[in-house]
N, C-alpha and C. Protein backbone atom coordinates (compact mmCIF):
# COMPACT_ATOMS: atom_id res chain seq x y z
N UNK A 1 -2.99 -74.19 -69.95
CA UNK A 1 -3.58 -74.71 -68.72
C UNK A 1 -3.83 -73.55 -67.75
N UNK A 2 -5.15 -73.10 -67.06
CA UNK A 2 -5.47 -72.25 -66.14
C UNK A 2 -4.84 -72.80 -64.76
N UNK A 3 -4.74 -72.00 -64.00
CA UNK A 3 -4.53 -71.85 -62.20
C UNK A 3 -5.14 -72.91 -62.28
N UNK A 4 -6.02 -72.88 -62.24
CA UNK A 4 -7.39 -73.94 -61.17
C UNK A 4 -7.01 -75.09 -61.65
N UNK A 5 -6.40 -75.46 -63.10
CA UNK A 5 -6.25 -76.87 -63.70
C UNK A 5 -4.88 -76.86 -63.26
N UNK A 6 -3.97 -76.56 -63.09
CA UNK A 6 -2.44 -76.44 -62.71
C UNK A 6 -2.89 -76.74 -60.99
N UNK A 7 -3.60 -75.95 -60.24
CA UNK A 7 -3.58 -76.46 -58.92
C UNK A 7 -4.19 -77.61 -58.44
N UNK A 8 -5.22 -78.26 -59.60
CA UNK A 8 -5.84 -79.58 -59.57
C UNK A 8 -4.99 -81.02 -59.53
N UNK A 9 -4.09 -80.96 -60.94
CA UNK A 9 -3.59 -81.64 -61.55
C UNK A 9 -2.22 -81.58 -60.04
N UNK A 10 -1.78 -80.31 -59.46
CA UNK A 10 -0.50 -80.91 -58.27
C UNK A 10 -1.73 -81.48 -57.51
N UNK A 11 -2.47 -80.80 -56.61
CA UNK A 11 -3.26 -81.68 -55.85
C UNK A 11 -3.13 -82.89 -55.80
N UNK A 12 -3.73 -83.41 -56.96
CA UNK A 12 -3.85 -85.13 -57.30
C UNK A 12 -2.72 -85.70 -57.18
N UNK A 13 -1.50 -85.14 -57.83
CA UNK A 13 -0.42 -85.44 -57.91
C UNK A 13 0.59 -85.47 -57.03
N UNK A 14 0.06 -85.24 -56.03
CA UNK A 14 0.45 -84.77 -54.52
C UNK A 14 -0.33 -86.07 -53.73
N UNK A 15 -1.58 -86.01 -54.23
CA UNK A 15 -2.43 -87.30 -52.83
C UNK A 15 -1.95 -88.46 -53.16
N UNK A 16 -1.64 -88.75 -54.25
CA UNK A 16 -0.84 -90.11 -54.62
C UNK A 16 0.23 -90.32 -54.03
N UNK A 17 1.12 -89.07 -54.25
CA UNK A 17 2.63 -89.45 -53.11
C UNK A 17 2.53 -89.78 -52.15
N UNK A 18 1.18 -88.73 -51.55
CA UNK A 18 1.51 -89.09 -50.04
C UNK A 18 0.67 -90.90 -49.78
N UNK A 19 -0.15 -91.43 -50.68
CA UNK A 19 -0.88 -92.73 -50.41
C UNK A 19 0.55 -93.48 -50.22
N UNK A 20 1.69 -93.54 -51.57
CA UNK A 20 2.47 -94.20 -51.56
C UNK A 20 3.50 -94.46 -50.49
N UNK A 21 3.64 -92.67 -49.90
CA UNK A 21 4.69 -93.00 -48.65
C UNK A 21 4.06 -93.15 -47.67
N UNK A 22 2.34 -92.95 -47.27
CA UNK A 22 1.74 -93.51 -45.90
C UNK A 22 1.73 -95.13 -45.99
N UNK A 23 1.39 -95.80 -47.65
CA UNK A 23 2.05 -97.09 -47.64
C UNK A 23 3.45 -97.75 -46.55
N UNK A 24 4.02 -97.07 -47.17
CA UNK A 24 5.49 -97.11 -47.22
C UNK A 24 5.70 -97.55 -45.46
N UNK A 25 5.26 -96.25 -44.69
CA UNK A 25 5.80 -96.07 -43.51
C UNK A 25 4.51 -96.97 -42.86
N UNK A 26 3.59 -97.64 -43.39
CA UNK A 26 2.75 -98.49 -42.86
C UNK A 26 3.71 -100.04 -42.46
N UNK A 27 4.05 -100.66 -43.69
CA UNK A 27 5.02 -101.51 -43.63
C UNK A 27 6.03 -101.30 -43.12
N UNK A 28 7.04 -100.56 -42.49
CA UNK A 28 7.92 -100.37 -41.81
C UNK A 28 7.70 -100.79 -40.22
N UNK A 29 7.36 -101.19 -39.75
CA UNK A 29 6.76 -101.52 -38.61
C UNK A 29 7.82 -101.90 -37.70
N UNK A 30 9.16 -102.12 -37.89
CA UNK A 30 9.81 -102.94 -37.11
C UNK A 30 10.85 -101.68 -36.37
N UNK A 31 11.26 -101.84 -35.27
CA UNK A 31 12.77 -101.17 -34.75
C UNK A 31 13.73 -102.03 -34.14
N UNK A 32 15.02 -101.34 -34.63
CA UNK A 32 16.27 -102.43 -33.66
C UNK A 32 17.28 -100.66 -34.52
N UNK A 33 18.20 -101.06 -33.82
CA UNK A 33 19.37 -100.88 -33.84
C UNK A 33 19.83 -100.83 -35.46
N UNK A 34 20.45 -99.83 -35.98
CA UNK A 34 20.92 -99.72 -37.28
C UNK A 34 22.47 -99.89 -37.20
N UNK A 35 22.30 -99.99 -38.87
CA UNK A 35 24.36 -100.17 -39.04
C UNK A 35 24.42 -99.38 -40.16
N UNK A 36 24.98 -98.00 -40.04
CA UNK A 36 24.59 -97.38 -41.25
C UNK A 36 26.52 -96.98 -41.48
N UNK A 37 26.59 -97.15 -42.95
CA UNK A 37 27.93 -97.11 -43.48
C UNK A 37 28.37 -95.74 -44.46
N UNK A 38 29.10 -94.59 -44.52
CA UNK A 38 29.03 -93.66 -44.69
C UNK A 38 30.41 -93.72 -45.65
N UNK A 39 30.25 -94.19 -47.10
CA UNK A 39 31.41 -94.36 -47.69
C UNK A 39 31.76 -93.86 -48.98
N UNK A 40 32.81 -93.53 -50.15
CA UNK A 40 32.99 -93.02 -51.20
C UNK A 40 33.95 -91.92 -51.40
N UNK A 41 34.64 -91.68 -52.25
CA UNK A 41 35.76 -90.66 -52.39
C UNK A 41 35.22 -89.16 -51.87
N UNK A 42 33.87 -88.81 -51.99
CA UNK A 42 33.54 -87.34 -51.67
C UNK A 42 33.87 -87.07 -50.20
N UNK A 43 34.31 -85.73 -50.19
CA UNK A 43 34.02 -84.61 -48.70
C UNK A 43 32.67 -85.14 -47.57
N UNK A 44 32.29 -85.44 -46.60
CA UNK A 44 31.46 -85.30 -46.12
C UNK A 44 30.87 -86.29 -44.96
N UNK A 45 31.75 -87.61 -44.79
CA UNK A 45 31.58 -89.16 -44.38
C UNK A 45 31.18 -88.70 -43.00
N UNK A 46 32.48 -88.02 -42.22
CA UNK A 46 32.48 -88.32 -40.69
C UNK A 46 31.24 -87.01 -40.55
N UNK A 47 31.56 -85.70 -41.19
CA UNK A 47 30.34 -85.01 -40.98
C UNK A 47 29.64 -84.71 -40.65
N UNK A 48 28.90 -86.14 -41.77
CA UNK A 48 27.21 -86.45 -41.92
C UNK A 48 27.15 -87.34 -40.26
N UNK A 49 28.33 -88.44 -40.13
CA UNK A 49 27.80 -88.79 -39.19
C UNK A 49 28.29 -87.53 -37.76
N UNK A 50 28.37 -87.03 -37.55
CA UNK A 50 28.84 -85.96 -36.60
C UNK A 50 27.24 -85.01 -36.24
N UNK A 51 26.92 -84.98 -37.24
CA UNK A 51 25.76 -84.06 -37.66
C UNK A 51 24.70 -85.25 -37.49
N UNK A 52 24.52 -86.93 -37.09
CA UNK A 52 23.63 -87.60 -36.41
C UNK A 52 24.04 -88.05 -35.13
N UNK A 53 25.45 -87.49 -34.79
CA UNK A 53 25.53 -87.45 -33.15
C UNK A 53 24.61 -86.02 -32.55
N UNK A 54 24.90 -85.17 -33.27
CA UNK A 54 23.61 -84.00 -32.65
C UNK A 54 22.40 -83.96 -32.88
N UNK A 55 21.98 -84.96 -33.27
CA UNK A 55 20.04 -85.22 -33.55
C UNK A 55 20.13 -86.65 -32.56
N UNK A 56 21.29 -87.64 -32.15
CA UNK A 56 20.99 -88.39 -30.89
C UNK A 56 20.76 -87.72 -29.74
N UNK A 57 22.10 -86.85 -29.74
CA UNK A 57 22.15 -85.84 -28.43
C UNK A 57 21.02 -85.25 -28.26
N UNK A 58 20.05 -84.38 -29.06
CA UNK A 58 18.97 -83.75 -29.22
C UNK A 58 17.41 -85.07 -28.55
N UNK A 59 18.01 -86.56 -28.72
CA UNK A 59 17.01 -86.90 -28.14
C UNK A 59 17.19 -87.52 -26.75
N UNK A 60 18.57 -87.31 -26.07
CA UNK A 60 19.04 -87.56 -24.84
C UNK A 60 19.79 -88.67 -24.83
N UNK A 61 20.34 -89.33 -26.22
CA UNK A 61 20.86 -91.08 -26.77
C UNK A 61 22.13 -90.28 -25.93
N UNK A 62 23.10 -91.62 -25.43
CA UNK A 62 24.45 -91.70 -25.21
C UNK A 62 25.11 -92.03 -26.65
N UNK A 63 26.26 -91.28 -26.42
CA UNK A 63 27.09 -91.43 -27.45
C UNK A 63 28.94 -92.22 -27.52
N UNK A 64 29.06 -92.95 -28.45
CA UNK A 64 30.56 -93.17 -28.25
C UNK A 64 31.26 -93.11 -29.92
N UNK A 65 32.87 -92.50 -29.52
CA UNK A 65 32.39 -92.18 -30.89
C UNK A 65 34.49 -92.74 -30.78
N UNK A 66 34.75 -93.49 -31.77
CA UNK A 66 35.99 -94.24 -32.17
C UNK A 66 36.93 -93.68 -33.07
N UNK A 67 37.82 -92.62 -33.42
CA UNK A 67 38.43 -92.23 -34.56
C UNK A 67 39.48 -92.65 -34.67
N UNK A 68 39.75 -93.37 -35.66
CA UNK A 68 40.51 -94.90 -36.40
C UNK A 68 42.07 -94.52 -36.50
N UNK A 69 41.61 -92.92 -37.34
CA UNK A 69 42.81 -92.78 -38.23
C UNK A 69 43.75 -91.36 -37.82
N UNK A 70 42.18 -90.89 -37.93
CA UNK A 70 42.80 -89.27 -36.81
C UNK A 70 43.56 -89.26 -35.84
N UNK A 71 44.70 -88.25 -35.50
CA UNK A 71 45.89 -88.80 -34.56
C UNK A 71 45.42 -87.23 -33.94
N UNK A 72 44.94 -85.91 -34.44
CA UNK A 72 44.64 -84.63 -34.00
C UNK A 72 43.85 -84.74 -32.50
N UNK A 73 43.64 -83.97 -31.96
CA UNK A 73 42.87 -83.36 -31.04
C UNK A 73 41.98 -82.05 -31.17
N UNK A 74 42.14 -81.30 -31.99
CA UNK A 74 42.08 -80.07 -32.56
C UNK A 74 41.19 -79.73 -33.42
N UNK A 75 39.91 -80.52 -33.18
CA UNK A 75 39.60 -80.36 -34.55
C UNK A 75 37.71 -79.88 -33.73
N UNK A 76 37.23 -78.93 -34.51
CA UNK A 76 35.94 -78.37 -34.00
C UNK A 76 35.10 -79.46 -33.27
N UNK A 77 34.68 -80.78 -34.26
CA UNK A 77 33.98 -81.48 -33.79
C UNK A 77 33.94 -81.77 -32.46
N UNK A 78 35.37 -82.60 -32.45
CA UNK A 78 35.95 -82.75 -30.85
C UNK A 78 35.68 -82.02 -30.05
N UNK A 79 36.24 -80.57 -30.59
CA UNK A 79 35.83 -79.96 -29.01
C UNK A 79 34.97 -79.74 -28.38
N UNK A 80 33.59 -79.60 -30.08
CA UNK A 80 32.25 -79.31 -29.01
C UNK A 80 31.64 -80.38 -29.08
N UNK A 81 32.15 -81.37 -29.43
CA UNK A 81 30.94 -83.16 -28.58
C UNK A 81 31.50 -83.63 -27.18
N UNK A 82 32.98 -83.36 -27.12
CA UNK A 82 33.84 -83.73 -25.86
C UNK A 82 33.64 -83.46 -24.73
N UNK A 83 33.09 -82.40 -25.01
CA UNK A 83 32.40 -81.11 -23.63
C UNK A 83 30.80 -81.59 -23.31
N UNK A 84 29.98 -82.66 -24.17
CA UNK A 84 29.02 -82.96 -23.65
C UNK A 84 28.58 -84.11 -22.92
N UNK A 85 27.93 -84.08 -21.90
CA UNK A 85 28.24 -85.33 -20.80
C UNK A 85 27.62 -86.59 -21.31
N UNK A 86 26.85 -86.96 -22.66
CA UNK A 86 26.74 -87.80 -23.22
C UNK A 86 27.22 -88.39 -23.98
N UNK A 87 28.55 -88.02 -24.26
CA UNK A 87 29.77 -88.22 -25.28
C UNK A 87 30.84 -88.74 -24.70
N UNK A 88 31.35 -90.21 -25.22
CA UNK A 88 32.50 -90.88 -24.92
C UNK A 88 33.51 -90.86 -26.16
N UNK A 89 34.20 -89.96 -26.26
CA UNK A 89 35.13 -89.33 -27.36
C UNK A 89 36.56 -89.64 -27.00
N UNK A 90 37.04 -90.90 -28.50
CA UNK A 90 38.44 -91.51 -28.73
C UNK A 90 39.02 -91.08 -29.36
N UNK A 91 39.89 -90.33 -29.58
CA UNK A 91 41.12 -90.22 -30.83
C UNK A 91 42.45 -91.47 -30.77
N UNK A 92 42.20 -92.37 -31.56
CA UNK A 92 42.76 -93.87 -31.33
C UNK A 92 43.45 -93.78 -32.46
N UNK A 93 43.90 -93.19 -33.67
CA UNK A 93 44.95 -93.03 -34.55
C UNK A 93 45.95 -92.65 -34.06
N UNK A 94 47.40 -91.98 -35.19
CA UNK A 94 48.42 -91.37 -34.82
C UNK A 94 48.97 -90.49 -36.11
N UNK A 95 47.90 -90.46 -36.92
CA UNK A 95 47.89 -89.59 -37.80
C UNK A 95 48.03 -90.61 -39.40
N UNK A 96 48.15 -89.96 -40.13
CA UNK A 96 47.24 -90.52 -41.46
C UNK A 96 48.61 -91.75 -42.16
N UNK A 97 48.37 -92.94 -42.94
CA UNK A 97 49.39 -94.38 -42.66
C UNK A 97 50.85 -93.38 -43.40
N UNK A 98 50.46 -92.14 -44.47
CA UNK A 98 51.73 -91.51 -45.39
C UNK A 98 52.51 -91.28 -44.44
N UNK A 99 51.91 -90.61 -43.10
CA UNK A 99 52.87 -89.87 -42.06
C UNK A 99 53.29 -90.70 -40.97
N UNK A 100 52.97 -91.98 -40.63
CA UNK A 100 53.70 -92.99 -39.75
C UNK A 100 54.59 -93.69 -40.80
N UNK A 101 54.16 -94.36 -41.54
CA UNK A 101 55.06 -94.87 -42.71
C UNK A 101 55.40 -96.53 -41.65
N UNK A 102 54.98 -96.78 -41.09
CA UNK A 102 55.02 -98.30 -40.50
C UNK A 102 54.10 -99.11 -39.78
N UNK A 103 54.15 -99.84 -40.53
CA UNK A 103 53.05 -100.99 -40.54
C UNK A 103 52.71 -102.09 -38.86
N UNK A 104 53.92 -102.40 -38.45
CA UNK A 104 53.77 -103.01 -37.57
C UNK A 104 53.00 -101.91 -36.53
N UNK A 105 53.27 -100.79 -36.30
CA UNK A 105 52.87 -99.96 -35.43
C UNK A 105 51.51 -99.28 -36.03
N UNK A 106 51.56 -99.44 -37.09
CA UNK A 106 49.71 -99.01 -37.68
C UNK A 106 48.69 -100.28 -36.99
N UNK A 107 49.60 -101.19 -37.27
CA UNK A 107 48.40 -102.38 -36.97
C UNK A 107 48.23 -102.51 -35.26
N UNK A 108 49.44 -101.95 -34.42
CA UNK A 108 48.94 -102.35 -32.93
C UNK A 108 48.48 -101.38 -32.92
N UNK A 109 48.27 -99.80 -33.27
CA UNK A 109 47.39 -98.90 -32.93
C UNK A 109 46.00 -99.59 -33.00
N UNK A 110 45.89 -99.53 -34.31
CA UNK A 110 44.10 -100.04 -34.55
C UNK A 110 43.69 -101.04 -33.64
N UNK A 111 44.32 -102.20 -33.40
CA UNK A 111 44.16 -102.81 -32.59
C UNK A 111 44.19 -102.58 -31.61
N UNK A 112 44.67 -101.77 -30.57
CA UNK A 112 44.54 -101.44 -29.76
C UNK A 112 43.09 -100.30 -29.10
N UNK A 113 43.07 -99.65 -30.61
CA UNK A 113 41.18 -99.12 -30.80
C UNK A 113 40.63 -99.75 -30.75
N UNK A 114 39.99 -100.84 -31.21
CA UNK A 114 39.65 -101.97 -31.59
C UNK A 114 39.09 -102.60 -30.10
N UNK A 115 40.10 -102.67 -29.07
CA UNK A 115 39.95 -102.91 -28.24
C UNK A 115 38.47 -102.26 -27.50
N UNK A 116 38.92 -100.31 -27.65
CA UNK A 116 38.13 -99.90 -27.18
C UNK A 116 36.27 -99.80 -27.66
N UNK A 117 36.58 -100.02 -29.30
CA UNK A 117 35.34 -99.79 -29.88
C UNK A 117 34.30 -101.36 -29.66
N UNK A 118 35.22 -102.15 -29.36
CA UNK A 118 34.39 -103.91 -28.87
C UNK A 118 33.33 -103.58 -27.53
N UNK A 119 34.68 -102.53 -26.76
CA UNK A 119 33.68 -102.23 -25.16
C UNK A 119 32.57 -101.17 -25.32
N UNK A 120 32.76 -100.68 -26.50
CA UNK A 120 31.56 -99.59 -26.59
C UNK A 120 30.25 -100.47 -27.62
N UNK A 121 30.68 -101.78 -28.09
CA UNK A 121 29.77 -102.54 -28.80
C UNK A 121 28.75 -103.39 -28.20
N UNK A 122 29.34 -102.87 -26.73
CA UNK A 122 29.24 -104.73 -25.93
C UNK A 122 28.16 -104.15 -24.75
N UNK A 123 28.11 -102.42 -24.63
CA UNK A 123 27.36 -102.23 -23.89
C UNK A 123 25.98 -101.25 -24.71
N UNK A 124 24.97 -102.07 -23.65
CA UNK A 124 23.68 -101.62 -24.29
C UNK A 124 23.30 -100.07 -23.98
N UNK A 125 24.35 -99.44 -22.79
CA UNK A 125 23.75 -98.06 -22.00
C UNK A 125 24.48 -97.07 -23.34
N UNK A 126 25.43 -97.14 -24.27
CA UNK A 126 25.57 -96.01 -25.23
C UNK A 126 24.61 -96.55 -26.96
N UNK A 127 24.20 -96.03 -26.91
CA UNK A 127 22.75 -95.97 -28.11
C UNK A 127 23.23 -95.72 -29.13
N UNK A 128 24.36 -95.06 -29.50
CA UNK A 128 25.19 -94.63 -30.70
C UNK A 128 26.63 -94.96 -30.84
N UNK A 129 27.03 -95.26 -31.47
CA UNK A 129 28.21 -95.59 -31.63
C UNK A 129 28.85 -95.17 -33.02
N UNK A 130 30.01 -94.16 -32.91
CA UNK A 130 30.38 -93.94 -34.50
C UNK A 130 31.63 -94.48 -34.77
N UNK A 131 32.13 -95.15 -35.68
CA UNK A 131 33.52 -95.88 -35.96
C UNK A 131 34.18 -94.92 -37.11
N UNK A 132 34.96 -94.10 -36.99
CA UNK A 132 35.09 -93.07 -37.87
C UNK A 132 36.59 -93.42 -38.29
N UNK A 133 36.01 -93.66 -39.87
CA UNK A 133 37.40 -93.62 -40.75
C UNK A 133 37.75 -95.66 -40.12
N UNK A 134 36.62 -96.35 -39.89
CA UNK A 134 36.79 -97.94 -39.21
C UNK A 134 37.35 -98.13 -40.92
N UNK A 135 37.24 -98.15 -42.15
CA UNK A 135 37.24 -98.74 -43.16
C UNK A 135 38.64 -99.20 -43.65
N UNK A 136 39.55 -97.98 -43.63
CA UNK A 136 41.09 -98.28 -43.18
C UNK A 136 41.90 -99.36 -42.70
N UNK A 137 41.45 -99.12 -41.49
CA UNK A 137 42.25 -100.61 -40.50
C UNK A 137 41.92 -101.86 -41.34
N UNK A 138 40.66 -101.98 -41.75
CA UNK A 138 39.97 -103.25 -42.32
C UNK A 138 40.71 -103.12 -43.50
N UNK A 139 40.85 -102.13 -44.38
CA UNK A 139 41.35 -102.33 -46.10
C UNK A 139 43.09 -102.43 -45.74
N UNK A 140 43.54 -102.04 -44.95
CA UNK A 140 45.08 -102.33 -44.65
C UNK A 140 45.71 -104.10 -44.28
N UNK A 141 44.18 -104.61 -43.87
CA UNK A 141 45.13 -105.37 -43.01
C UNK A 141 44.94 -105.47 -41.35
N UNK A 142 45.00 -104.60 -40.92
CA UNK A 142 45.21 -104.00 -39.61
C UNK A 142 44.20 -105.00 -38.59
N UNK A 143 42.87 -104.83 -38.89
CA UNK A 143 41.91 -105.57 -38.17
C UNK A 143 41.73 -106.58 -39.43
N UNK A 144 41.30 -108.05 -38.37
CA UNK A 144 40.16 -109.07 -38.69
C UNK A 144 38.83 -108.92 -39.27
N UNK A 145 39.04 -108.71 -40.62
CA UNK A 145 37.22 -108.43 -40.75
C UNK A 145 36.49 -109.47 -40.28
N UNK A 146 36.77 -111.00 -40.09
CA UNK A 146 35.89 -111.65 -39.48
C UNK A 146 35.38 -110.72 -38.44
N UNK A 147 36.48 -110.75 -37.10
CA UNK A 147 36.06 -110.29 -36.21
C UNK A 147 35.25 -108.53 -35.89
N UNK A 148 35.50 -107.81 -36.68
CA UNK A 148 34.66 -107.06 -36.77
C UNK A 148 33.26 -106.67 -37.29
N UNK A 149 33.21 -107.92 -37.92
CA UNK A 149 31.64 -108.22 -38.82
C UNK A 149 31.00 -108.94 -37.72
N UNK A 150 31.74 -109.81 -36.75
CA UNK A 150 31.24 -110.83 -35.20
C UNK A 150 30.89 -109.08 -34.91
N UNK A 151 31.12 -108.85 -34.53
CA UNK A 151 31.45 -107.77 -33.29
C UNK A 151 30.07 -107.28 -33.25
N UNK A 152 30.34 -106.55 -34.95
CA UNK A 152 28.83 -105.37 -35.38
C UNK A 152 27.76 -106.46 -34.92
N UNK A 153 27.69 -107.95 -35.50
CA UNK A 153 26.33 -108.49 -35.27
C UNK A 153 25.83 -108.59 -33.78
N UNK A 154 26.93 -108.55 -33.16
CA UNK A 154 26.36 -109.23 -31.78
C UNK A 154 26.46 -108.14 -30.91
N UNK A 155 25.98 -106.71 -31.46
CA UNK A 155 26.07 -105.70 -30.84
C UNK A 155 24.44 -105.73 -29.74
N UNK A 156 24.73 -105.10 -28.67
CA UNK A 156 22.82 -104.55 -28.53
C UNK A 156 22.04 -104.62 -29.69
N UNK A 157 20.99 -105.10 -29.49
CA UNK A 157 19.88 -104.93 -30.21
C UNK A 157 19.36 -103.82 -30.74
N UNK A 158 19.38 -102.85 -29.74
CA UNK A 158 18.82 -101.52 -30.46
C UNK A 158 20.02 -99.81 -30.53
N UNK A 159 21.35 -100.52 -30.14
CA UNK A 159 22.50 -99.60 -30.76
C UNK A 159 22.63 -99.64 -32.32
N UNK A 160 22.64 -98.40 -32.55
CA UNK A 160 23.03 -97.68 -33.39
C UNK A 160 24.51 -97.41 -33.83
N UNK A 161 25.15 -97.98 -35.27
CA UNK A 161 26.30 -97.53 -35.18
C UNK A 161 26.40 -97.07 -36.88
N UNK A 162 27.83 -96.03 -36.81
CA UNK A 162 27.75 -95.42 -38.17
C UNK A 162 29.53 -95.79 -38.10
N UNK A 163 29.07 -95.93 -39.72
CA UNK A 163 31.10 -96.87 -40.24
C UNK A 163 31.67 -95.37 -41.12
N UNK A 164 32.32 -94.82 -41.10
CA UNK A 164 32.68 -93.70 -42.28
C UNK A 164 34.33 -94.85 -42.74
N UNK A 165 34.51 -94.00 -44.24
CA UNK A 165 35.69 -94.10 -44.78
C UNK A 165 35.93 -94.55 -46.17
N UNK A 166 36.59 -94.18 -46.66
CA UNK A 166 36.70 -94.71 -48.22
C UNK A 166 36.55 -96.16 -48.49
N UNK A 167 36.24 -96.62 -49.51
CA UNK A 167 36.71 -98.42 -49.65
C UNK A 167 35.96 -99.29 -48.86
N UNK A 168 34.27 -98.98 -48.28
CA UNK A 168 33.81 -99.57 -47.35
C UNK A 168 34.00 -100.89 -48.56
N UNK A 169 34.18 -102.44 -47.55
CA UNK A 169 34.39 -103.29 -48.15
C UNK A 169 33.33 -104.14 -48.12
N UNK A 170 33.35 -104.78 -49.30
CA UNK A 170 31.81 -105.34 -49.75
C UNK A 170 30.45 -105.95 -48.73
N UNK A 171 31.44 -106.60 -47.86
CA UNK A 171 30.86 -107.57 -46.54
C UNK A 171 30.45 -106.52 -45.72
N UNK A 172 31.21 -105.51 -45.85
CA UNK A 172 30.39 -104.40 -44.66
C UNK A 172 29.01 -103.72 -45.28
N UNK A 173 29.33 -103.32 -46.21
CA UNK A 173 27.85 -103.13 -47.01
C UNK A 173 26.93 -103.81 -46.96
N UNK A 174 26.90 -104.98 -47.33
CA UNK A 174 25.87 -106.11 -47.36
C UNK A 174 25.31 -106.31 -46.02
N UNK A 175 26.59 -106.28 -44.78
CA UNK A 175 25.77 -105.90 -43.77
C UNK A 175 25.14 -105.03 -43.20
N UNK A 176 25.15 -103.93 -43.40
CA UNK A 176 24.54 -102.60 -42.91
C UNK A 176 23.13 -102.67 -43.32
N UNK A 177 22.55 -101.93 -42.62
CA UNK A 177 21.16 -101.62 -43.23
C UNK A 177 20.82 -100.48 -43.99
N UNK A 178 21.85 -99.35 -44.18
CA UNK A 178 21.91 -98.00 -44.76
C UNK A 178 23.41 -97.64 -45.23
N UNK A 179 23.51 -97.74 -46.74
CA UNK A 179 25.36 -97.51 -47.01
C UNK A 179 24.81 -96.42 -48.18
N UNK A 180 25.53 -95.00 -47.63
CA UNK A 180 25.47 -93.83 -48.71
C UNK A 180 26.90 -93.67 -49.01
N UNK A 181 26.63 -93.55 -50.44
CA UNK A 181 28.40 -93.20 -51.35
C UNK A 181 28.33 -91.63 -51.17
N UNK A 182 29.51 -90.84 -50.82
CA UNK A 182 29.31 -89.73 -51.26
C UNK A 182 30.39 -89.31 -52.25
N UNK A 183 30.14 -88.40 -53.60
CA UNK A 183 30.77 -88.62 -54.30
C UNK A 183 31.60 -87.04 -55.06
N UNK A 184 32.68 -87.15 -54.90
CA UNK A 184 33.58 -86.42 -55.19
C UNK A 184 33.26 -85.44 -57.06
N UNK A 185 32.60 -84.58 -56.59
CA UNK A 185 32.68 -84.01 -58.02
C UNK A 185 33.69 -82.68 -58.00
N UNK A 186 33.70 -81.80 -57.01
CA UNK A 186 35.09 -80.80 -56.60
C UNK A 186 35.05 -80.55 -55.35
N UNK A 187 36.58 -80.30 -55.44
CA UNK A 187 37.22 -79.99 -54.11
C UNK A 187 38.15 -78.72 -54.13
N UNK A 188 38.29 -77.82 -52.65
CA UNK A 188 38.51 -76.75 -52.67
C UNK A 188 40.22 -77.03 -52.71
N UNK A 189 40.85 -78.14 -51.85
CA UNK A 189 41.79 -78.82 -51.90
C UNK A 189 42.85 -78.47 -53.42
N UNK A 190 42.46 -79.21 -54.55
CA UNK A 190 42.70 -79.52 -55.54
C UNK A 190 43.16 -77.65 -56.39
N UNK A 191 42.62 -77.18 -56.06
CA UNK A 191 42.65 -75.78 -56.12
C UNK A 191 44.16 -74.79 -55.29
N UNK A 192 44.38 -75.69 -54.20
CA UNK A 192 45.76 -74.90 -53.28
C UNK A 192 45.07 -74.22 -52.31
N UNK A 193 43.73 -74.61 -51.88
CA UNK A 193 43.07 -73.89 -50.80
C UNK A 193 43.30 -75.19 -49.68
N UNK A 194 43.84 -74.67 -48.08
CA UNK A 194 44.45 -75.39 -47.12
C UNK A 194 42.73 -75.75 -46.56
N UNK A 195 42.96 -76.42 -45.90
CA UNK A 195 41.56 -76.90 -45.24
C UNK A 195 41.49 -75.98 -44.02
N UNK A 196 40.17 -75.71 -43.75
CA UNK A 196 39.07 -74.43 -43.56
C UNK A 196 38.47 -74.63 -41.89
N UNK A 197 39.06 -73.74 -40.69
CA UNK A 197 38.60 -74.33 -39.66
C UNK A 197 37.06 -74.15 -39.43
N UNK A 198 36.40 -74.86 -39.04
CA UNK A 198 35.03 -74.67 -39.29
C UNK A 198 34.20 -75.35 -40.29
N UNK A 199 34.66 -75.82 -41.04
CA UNK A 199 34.69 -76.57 -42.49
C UNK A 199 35.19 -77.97 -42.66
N UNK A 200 36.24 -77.94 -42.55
CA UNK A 200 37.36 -78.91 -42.55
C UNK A 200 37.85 -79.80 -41.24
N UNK A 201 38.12 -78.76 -40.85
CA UNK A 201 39.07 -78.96 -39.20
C UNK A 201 37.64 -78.91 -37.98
């Protein structure tokens, strides 16, 4: 096959994609408010959503952001979203369930988050909302999934919220409009390498 037939044949093969995805984004026509769920054994959940609090921020969205399980303060993210005046930043854990080791007091923590992440559901002025590591409380026990499946539906109309954590549970999926697995193929961990500030922390 010559150049000219090799650059023909992508051409063509190229105007078709794009017919299919100007299709695509033709039918899309609608906006509201997403529920996007960020779940699966791999590295990367709170992250990814961390890394779509700085493309809200980038378009001037308010932010609120709920961490379930995390009991730290210390950790990069925090410090540089905390410091921005569009950021309502919770650390509502007390550190991970191995290292409390009790249940009655796991469950009034969350609940007591819970509290706070309803008031960040309930108002239409923060545009984002992240529930980080929400999947926990729900797979323990801890929270009402009724009431947190009420909660998500009867949020603003056009808030935005992101779920991270292992074990997203079936009902939360089905409700979301966007659920990515991310999936564990290696870890630096597993190796005797401590977690990485900048990286990790």
């Amino acid at each position: 096959m010559t150049e000219t037939e090799r650059a023909h044949r992508y051409r063509t093969r190229m105007q078709r994609k794009k017919e299919v995805i100007d299709a695509a984004i033709a039918r899309a026509g609608r906006t509201q408010g997403l529920l996007l769920v960020h779940t699966g054994n791999g590295k990367g959940k709170s992250s990814a959503a961390f890394g779509m609090i700085a493309r809200a921020l980038g378009h001037g969205l308010r932010v609120g952001v709920a961490q379930f399980i995390k009991g730290r303060s210390d950790t990069g993210e925090e410090a540089f979203f905390r410091s921005q005046p569009h950021v309502d930043w919770h650390v509502l854990g007390e550190g991970y369930t191995w290292d409390t080791q009790n249940l009655e007091r796991d469950t009034a923590t969350a609940q007591r988050g819970w509290v706070i992440a309803q008031n960040m559901l309930r108002d239409p002025a923060i545009e984002l909302v992240v529930l980080d590591e929400l999947t926990y409380p729900i797979k323990f026990g801890w929270l009402d999934m009724a009431t947190v499946l009420n909660d998500l539906k009867n949020r603003p109309a056009m808030q935005h919220v992101i779920i991270t954590g292992r074990g997203a549970p079936d009902a939360l999926c089905q409700l979301a409009d966007t659920v990515t697995e991310m999936t564990d193929i290696k870890h630096a961990f597993r190796s005797g390498i401590q977690a990485q500030k900048g990286i990790d922390l």
